[in-house]
PDB file of N, CA and C in Angstrom:
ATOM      1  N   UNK A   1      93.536  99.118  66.959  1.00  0.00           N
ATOM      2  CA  UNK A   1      93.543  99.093  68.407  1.00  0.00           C
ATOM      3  C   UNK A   1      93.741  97.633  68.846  1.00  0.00           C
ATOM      4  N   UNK A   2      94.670  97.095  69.611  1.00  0.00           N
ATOM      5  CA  UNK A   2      95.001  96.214  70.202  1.00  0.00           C
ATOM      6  C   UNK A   2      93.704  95.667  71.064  1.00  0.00           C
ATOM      7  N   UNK A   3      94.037  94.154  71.694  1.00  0.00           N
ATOM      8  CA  UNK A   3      93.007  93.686  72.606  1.00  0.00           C
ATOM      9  C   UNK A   3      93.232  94.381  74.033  1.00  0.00           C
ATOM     10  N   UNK A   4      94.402  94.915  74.547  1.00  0.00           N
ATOM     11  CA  UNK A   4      94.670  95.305  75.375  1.00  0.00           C
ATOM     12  C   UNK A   4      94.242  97.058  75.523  1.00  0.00           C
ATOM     13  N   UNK A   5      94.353  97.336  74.435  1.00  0.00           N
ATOM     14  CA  UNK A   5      93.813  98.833  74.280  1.00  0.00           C
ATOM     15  C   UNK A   5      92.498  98.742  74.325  1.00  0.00           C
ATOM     16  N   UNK A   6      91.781  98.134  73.489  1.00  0.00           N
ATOM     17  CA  UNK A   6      90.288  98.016  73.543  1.00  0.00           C
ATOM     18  C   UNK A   6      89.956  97.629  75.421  1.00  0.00           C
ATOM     19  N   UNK A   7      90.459  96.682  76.038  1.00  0.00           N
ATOM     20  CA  UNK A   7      90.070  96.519  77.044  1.00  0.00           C
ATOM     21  C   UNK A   7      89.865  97.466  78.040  1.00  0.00           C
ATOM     22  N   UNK A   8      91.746  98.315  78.360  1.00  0.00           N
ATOM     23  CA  UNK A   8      91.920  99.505  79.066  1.00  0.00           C
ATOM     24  C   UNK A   8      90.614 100.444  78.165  1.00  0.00           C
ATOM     25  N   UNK A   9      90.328 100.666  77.217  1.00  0.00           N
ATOM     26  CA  UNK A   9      89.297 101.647  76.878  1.00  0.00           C
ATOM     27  C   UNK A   9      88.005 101.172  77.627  1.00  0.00           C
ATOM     28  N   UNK A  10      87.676 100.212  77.565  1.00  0.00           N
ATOM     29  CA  UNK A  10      86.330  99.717  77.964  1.00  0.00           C
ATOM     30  C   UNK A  10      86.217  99.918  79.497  1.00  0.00           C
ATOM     31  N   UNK A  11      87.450  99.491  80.090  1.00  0.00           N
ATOM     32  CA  UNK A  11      87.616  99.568  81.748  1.00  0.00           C
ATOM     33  C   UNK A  11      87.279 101.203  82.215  1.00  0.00           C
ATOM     34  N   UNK A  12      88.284 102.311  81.223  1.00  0.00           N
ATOM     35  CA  UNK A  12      87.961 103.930  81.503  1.00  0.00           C
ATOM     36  C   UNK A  12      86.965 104.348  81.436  1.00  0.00           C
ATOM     37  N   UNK A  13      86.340 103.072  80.414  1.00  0.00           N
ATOM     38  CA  UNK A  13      84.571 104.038  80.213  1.00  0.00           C
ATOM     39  C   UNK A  13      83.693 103.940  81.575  1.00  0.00           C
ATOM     40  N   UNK A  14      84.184 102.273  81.519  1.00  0.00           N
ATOM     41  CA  UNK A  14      83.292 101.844  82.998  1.00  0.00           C
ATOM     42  C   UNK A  14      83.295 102.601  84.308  1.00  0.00           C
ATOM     43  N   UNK A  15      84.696 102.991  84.207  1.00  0.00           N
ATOM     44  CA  UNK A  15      84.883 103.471  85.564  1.00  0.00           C
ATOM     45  C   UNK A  15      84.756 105.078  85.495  1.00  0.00           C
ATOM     46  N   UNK A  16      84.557 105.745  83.786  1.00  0.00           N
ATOM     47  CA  UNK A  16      84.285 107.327  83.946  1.00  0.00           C
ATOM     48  C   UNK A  16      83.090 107.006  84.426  1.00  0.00           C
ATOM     49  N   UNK A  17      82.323 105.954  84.018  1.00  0.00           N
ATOM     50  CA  UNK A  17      80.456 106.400  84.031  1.00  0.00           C
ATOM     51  C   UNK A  17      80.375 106.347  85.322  1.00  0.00           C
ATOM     52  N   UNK A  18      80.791 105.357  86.235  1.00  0.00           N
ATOM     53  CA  UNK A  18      80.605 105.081  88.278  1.00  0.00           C
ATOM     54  C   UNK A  18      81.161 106.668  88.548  1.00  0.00           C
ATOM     55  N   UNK A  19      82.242 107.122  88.387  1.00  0.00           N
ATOM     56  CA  UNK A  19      82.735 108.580  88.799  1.00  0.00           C
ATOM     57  C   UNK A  19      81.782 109.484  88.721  1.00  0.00           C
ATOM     58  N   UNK A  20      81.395 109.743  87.365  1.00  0.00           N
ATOM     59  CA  UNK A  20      80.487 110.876  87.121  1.00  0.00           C
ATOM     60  C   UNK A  20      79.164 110.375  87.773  1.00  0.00           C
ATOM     61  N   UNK A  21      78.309 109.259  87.706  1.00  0.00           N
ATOM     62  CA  UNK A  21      77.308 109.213  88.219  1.00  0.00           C
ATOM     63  C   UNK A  21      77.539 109.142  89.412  1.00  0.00           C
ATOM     64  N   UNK A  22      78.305 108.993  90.428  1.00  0.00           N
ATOM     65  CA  UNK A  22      78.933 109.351  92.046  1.00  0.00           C
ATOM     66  C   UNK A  22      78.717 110.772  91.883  1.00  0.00           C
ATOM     67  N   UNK A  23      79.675 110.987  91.814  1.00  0.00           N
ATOM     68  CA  UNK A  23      79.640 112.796  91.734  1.00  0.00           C
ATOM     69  C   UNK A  23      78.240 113.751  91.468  1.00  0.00           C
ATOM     70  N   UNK A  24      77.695 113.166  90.832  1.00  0.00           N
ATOM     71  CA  UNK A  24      76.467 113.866  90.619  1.00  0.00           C
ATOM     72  C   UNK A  24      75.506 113.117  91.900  1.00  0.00           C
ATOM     73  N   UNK A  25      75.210 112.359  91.865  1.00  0.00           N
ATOM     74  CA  UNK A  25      74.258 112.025  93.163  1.00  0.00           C
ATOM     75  C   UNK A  25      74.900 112.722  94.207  1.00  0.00           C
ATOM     76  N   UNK A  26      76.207 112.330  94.971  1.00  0.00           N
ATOM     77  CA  UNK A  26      76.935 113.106  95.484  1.00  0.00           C
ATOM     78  C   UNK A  26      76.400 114.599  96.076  1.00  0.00           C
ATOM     79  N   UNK A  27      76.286 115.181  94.816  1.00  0.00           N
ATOM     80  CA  UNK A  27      75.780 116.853  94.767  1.00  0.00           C
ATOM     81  C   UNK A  27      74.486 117.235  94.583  1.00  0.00           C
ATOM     82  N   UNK A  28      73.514 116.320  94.204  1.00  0.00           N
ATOM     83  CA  UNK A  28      72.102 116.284  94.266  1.00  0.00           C
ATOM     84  C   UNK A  28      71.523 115.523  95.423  1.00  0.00           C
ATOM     85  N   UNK A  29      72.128 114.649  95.987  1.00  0.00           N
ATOM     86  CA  UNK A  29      71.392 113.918  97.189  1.00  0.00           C
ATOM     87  C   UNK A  29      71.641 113.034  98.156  1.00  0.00           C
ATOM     88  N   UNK A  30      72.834 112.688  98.266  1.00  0.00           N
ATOM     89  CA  UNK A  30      73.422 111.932  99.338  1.00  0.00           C
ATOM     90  C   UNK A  30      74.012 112.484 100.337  1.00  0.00           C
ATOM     91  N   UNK A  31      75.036 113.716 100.030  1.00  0.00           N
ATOM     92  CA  UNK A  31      75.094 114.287 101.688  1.00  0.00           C
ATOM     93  C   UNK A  31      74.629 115.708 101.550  1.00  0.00           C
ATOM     94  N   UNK A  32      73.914 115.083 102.960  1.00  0.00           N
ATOM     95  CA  UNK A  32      73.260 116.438 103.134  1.00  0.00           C
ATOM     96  C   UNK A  32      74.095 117.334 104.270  1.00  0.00           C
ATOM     97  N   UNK A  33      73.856 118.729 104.189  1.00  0.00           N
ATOM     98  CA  UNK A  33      74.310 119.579 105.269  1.00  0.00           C
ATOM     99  C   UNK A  33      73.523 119.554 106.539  1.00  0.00           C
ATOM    100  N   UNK A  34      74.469 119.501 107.354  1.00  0.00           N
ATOM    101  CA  UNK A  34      73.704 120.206 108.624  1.00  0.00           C
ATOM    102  C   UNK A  34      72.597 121.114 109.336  1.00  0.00           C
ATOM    103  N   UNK A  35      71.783 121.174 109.443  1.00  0.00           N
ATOM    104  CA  UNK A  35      71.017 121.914 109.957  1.00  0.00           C
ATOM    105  C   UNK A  35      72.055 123.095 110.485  1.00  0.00           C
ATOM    106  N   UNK A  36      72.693 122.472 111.668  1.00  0.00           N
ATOM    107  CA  UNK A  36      73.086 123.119 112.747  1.00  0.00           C
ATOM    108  C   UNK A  36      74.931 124.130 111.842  1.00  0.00           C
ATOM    109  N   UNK A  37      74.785 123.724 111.227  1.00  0.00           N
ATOM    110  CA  UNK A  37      75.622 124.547 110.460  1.00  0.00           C
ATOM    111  C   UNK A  37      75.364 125.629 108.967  1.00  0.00           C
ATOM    112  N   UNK A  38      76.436 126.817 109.398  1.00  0.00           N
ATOM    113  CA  UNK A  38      75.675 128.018 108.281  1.00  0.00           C
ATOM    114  C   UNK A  38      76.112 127.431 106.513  1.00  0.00           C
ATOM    115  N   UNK A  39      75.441 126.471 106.435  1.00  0.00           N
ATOM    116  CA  UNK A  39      75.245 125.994 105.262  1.00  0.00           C
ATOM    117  C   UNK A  39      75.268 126.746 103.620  1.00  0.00           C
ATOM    118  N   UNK A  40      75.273 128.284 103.925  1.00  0.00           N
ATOM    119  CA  UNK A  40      75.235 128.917 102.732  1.00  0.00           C
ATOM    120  C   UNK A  40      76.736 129.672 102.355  1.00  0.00           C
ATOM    121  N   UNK A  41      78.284 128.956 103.088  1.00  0.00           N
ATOM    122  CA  UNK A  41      79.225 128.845 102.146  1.00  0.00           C
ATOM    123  C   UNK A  41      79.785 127.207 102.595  1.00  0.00           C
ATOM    124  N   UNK A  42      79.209 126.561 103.232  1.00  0.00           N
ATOM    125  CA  UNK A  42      79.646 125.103 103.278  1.00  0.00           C
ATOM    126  C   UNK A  42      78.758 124.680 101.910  1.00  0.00           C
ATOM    127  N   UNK A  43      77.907 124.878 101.258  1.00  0.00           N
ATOM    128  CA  UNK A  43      77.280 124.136 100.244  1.00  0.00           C
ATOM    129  C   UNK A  43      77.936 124.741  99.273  1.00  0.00           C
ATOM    130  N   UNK A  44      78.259 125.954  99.174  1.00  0.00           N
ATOM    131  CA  UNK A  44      79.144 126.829  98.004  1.00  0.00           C
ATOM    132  C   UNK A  44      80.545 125.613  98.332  1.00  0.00           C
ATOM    133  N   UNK A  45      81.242 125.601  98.806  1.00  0.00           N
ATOM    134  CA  UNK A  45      82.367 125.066  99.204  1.00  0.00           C
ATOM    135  C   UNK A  45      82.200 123.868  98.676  1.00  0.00           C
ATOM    136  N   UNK A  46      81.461 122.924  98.965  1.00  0.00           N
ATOM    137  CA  UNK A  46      81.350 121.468  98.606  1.00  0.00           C
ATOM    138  C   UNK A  46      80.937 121.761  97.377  1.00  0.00           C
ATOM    139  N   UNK A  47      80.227 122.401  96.592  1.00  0.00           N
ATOM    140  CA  UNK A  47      80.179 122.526  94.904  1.00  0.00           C
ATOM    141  C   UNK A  47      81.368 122.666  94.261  1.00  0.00           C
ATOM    142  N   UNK A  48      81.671 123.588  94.626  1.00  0.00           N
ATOM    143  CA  UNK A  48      83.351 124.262  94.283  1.00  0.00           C
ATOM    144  C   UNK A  48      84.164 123.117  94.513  1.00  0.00           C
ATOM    145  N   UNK A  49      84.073 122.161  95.604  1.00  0.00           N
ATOM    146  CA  UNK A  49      84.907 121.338  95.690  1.00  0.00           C
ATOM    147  C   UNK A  49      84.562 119.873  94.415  1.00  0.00           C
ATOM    148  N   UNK A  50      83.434 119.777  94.477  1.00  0.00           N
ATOM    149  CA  UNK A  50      82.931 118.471  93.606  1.00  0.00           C
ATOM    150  C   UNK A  50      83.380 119.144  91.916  1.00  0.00           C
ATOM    151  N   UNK A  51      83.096 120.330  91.600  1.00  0.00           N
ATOM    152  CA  UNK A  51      83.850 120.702  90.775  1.00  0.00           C
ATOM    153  C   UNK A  51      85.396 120.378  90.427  1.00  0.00           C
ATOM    154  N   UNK A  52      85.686 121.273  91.347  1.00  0.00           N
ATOM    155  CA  UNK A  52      87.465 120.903  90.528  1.00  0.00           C
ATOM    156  C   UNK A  52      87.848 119.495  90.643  1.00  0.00           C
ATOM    157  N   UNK A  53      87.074 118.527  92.217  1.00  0.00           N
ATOM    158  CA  UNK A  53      87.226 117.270  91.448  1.00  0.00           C
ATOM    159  C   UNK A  53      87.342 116.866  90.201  1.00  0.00           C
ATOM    160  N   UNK A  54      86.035 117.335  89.392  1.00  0.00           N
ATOM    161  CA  UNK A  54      85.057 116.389  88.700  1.00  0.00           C
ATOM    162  C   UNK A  54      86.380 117.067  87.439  1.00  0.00           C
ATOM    163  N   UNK A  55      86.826 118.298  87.334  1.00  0.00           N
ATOM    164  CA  UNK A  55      87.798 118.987  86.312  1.00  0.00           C
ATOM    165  C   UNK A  55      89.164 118.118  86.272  1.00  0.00           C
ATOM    166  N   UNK A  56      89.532 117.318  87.630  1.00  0.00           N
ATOM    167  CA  UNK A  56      90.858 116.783  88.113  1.00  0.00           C
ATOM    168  C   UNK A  56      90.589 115.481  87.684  1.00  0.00           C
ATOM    169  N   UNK A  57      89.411 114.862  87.675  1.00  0.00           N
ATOM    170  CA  UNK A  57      89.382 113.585  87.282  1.00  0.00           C
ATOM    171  C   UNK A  57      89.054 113.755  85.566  1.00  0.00           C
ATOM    172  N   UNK A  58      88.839 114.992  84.996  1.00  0.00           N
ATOM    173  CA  UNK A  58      88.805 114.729  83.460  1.00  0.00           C
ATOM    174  C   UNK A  58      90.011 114.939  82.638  1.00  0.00           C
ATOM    175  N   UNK A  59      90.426 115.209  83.396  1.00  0.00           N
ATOM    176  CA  UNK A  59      92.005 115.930  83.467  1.00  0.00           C
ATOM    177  C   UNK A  59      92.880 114.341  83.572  1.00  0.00           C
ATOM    178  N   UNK A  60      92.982 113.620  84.561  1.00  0.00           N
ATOM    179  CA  UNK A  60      93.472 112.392  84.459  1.00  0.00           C
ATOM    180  C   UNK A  60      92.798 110.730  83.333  1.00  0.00           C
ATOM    181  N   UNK A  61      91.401 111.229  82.951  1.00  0.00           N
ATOM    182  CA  UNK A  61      91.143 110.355  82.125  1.00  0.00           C
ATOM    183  C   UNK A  61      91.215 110.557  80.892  1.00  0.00           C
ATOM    184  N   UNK A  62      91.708 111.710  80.500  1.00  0.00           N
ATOM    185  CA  UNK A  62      92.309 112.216  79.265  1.00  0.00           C
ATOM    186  C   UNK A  62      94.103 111.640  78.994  1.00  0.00           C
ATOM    187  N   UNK A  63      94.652 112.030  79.693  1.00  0.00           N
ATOM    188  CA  UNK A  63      95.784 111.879  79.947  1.00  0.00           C
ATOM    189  C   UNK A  63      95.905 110.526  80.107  1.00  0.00           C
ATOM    190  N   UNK A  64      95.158 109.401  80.682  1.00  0.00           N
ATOM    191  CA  UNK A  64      95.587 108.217  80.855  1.00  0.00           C
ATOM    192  C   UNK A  64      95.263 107.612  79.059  1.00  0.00           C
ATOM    193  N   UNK A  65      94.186 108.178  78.468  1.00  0.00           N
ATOM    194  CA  UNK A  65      93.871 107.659  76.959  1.00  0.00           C
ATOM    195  C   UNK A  65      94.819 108.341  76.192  1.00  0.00           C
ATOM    196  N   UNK A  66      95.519 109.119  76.537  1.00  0.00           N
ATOM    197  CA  UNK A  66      96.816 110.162  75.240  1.00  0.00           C
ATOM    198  C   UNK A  66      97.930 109.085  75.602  1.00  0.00           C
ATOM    199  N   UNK A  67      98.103 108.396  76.957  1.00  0.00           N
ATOM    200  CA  UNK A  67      99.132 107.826  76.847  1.00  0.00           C
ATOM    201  C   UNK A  67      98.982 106.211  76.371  1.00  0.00           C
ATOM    202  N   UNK A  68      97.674 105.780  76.618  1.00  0.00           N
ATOM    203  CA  UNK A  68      97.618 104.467  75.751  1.00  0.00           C
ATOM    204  C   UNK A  68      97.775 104.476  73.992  1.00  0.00           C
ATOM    205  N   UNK A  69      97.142 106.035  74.060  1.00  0.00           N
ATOM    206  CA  UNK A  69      97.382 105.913  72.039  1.00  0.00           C
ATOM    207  C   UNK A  69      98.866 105.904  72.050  1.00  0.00           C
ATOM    208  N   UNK A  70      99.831 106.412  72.860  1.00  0.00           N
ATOM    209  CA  UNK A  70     100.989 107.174  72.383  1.00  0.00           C
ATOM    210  C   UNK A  70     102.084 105.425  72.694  1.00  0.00           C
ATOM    211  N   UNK A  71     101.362 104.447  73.589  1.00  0.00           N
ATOM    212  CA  UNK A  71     101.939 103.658  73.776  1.00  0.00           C
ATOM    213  C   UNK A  71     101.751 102.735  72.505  1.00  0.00           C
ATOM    214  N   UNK A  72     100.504 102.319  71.817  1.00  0.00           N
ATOM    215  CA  UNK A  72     100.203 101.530  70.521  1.00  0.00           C
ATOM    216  C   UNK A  72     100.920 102.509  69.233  1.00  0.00           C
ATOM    217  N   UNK A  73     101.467 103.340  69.567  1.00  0.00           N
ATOM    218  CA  UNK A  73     101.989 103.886  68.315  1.00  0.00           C
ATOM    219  C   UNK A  73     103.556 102.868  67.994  1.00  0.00           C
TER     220      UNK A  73
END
């Protein structure tokens, strides 16, 4: 592994761990719903949504490491 590969690796890790630990606070405790709104498919909705995020961003940090191996080849 190159110095440049090792680096970009170190940078993806850094920045998977801020994503995922966002995302999870995110969905355990930073926004909250409304009172004044029927909260029992807006909270379904925002799960569902932090989901396929969280699937879309593993989806691109895979893909960004297949193409650094495929570039040091």
């Amino acid at each position: 592994m190159t110095d440049t590969s090792r680096c970009l690796h170190h940078r993806n890790k850094c920045l998977s761990q801020t994503v995922e630990s966002t995302l999870a606070l995110l969905a355990l405790y930073i926004i909250p719903l409304s009172p004044k709104v029927d909260d029992s498919s807006l909270g379904s909705d925002f799960k569902a949504w932090l989901s396929e995020w969280n699937v879309l961003w593993q989806t691109a940090k895979q893909r960004f490491m297949d193409a650094m191996y495929i570039y040091e080849d």
